[in-house]
C-alpha atoms as a PDB file:
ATOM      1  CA  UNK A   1       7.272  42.209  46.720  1.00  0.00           C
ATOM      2  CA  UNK A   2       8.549  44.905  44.594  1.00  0.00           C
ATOM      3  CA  UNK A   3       9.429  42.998  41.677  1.00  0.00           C
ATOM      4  CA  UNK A   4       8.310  44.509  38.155  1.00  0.00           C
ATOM      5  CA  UNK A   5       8.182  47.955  37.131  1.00  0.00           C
ATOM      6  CA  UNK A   6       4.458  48.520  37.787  1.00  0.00           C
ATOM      7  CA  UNK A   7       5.039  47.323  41.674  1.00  0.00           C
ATOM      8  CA  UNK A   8       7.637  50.346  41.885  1.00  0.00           C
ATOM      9  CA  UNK A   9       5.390  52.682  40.202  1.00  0.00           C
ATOM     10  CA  UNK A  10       2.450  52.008  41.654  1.00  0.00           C
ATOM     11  CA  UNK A  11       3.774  51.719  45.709  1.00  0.00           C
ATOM     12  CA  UNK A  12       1.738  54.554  46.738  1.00  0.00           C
ATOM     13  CA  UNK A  13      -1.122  52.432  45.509  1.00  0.00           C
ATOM     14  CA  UNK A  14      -0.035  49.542  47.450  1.00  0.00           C
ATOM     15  CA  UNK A  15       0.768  51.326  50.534  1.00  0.00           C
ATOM     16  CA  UNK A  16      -3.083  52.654  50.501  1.00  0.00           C
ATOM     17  CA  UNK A  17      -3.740  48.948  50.556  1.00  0.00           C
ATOM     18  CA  UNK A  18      -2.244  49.239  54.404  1.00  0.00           C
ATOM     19  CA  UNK A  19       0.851  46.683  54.186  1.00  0.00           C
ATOM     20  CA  UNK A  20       3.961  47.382  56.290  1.00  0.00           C
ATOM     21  CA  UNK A  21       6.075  46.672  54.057  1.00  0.00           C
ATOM     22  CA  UNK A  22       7.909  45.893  50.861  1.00  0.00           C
ATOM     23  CA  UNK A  23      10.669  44.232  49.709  1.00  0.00           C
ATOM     24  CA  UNK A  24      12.783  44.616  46.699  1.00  0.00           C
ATOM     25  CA  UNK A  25      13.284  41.062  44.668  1.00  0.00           C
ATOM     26  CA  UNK A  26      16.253  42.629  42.296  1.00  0.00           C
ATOM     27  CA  UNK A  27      16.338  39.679  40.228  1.00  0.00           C
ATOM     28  CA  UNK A  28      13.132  40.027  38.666  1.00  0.00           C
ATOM     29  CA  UNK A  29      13.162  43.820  38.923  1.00  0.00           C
ATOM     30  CA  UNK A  30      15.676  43.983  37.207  1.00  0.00           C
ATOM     31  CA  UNK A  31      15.027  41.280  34.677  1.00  0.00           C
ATOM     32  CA  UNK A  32      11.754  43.112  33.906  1.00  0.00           C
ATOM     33  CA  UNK A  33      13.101  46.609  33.662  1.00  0.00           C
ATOM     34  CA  UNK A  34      15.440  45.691  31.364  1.00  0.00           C
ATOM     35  CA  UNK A  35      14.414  42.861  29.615  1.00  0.00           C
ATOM     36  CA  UNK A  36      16.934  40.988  30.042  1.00  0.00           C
ATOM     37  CA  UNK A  37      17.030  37.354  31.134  1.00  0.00           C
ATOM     38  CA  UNK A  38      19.863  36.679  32.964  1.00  0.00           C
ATOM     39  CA  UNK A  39      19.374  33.027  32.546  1.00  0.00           C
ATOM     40  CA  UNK A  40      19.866  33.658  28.521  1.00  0.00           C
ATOM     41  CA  UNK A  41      23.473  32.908  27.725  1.00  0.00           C
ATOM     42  CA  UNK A  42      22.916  35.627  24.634  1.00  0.00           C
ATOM     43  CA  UNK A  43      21.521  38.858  26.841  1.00  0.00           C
ATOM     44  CA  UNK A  44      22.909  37.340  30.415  1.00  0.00           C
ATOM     45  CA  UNK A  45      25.981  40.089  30.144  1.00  0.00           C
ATOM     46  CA  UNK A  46      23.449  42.976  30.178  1.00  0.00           C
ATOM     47  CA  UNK A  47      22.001  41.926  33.262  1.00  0.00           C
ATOM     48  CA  UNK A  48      22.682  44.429  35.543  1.00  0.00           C
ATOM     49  CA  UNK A  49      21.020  45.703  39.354  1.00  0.00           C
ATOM     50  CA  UNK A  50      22.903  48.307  39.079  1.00  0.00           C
ATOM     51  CA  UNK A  51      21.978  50.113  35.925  1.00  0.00           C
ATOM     52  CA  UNK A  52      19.946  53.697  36.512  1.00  0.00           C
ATOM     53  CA  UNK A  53      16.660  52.625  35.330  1.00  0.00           C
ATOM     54  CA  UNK A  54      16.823  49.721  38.140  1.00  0.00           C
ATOM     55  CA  UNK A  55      18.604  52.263  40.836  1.00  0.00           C
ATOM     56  CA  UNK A  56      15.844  54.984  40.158  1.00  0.00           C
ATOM     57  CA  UNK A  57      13.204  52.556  40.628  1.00  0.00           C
ATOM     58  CA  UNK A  58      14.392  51.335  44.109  1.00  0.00           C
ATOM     59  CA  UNK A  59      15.242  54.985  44.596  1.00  0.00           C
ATOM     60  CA  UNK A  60      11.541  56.382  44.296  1.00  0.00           C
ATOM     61  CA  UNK A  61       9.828  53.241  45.798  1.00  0.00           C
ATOM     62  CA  UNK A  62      12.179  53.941  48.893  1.00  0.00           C
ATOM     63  CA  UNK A  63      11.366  57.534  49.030  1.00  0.00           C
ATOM     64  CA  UNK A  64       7.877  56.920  48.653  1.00  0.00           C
ATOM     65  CA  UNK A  65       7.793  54.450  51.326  1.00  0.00           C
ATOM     66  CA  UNK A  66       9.419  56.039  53.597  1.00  0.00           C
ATOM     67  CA  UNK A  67       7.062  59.243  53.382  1.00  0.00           C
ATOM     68  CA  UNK A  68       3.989  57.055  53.683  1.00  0.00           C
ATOM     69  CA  UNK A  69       5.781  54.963  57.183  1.00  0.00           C
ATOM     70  CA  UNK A  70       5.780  51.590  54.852  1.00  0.00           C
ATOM     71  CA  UNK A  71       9.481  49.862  55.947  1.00  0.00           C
ATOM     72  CA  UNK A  72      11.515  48.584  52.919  1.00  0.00           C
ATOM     73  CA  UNK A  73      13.562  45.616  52.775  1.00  0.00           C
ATOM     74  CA  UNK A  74      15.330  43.972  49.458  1.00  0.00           C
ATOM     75  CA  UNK A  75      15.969  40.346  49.166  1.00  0.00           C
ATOM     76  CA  UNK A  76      18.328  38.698  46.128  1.00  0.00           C
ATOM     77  CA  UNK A  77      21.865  38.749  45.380  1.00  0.00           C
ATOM     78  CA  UNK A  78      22.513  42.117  44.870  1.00  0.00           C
ATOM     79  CA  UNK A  79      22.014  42.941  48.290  1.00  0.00           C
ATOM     80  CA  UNK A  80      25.634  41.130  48.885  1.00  0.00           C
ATOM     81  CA  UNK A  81      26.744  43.573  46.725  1.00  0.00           C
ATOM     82  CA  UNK A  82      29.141  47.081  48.224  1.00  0.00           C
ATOM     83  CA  UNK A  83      28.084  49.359  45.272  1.00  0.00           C
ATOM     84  CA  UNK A  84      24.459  48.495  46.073  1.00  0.00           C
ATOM     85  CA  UNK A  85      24.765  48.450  50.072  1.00  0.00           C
ATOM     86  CA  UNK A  86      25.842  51.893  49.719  1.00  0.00           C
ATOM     87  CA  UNK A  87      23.518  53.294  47.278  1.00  0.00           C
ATOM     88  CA  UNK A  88      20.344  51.747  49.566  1.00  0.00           C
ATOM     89  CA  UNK A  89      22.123  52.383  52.639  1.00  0.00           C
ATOM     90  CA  UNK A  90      22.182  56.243  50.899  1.00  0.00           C
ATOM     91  CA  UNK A  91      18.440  55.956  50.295  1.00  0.00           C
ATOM     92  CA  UNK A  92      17.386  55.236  53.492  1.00  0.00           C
ATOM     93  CA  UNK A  93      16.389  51.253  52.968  1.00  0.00           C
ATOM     94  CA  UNK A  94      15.007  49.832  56.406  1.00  0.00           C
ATOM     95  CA  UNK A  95      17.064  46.299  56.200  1.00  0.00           C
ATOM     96  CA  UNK A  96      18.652  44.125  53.856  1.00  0.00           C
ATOM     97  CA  UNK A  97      18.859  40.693  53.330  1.00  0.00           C
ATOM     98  CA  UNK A  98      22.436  38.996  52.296  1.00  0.00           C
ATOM     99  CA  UNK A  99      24.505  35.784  50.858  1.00  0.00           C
ATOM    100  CA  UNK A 100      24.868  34.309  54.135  1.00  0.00           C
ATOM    101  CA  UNK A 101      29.203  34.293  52.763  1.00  0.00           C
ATOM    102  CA  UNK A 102      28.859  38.006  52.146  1.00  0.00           C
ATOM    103  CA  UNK A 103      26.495  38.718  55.937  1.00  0.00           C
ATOM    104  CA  UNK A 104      29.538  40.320  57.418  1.00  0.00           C
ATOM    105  CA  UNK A 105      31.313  42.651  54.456  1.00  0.00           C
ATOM    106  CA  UNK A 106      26.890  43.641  54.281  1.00  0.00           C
ATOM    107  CA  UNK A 107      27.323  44.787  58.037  1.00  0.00           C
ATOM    108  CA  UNK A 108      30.539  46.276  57.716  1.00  0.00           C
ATOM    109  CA  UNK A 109      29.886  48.177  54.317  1.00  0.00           C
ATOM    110  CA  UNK A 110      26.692  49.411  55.830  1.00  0.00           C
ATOM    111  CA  UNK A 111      28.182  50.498  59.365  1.00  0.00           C
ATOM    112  CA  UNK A 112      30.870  52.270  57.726  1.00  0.00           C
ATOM    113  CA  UNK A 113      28.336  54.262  55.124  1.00  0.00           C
ATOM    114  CA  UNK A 114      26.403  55.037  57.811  1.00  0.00           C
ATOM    115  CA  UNK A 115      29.116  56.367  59.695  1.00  0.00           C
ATOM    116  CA  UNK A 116      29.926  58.720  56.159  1.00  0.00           C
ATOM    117  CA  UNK A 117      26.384  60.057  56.273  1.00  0.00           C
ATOM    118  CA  UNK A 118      26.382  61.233  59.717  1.00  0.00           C
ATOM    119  CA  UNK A 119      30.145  62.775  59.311  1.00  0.00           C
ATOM    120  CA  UNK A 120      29.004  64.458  55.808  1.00  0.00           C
ATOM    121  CA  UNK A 121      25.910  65.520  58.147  1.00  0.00           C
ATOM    122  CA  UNK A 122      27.871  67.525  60.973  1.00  0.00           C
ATOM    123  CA  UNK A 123      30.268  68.746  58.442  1.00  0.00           C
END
């Protein structure tokens, strides 16, 4: 599980370990990134997966496991959520896990960025 900062810094590390894969817990990533507990009705508004220090994270841990053939996966609420669908969808994630009330807008928001990437890709 790719949960703190070190995790996603260190996934080359991990991958020399041999594992197949790694998933993204958002909650805590992002909770740890930004030290910010969203269960902390003072700081809970700051809480945010989607903030650049969280995206660049995923962003680099994706990249790097995809160059070293380690599948990636995320797991938490903020796969439910479009901005985030299409930013990993845009990074090349391997699957997601959803809200089991949000599983179809998931597969819909991913089949239609998909179907952006290959159109932007002929064009």
């Amino acid at each position: 599980m790719v949960e703190t900062p070190a995790s996603a810094l260190t996934i080359d590390e991990l991958a020399g370990t041999g594992i197949d894969f790694a998933s993204f817990g958002t909650n805590d990533l992002t909770q740890y990134t930004l030290a910010v507990d969203r269960n902390n009705e003072h700081v809970a508004d700051r809480f945010d997966e989607l903030h650049p220090a969280v995206l660049s994270l995923i962003e680099t841990t994706i990249e790097t496991c995809r160059e070293l053939g380690v599948d990636t996966s995320i797991c938490g609420q903020a796969g439910s959520k479009p901005e985030m669908v299409d930013f990993l969808v845009e990074q090349g994630i391997s699957s997601i896990s959803a809200n089991i009330d949000a599983v179809r807008d998931v597969q819909h928001e991913v089949k239609r960025k998909e179907q952006r990437i290959l159109l932007d890709s002929v064009r």
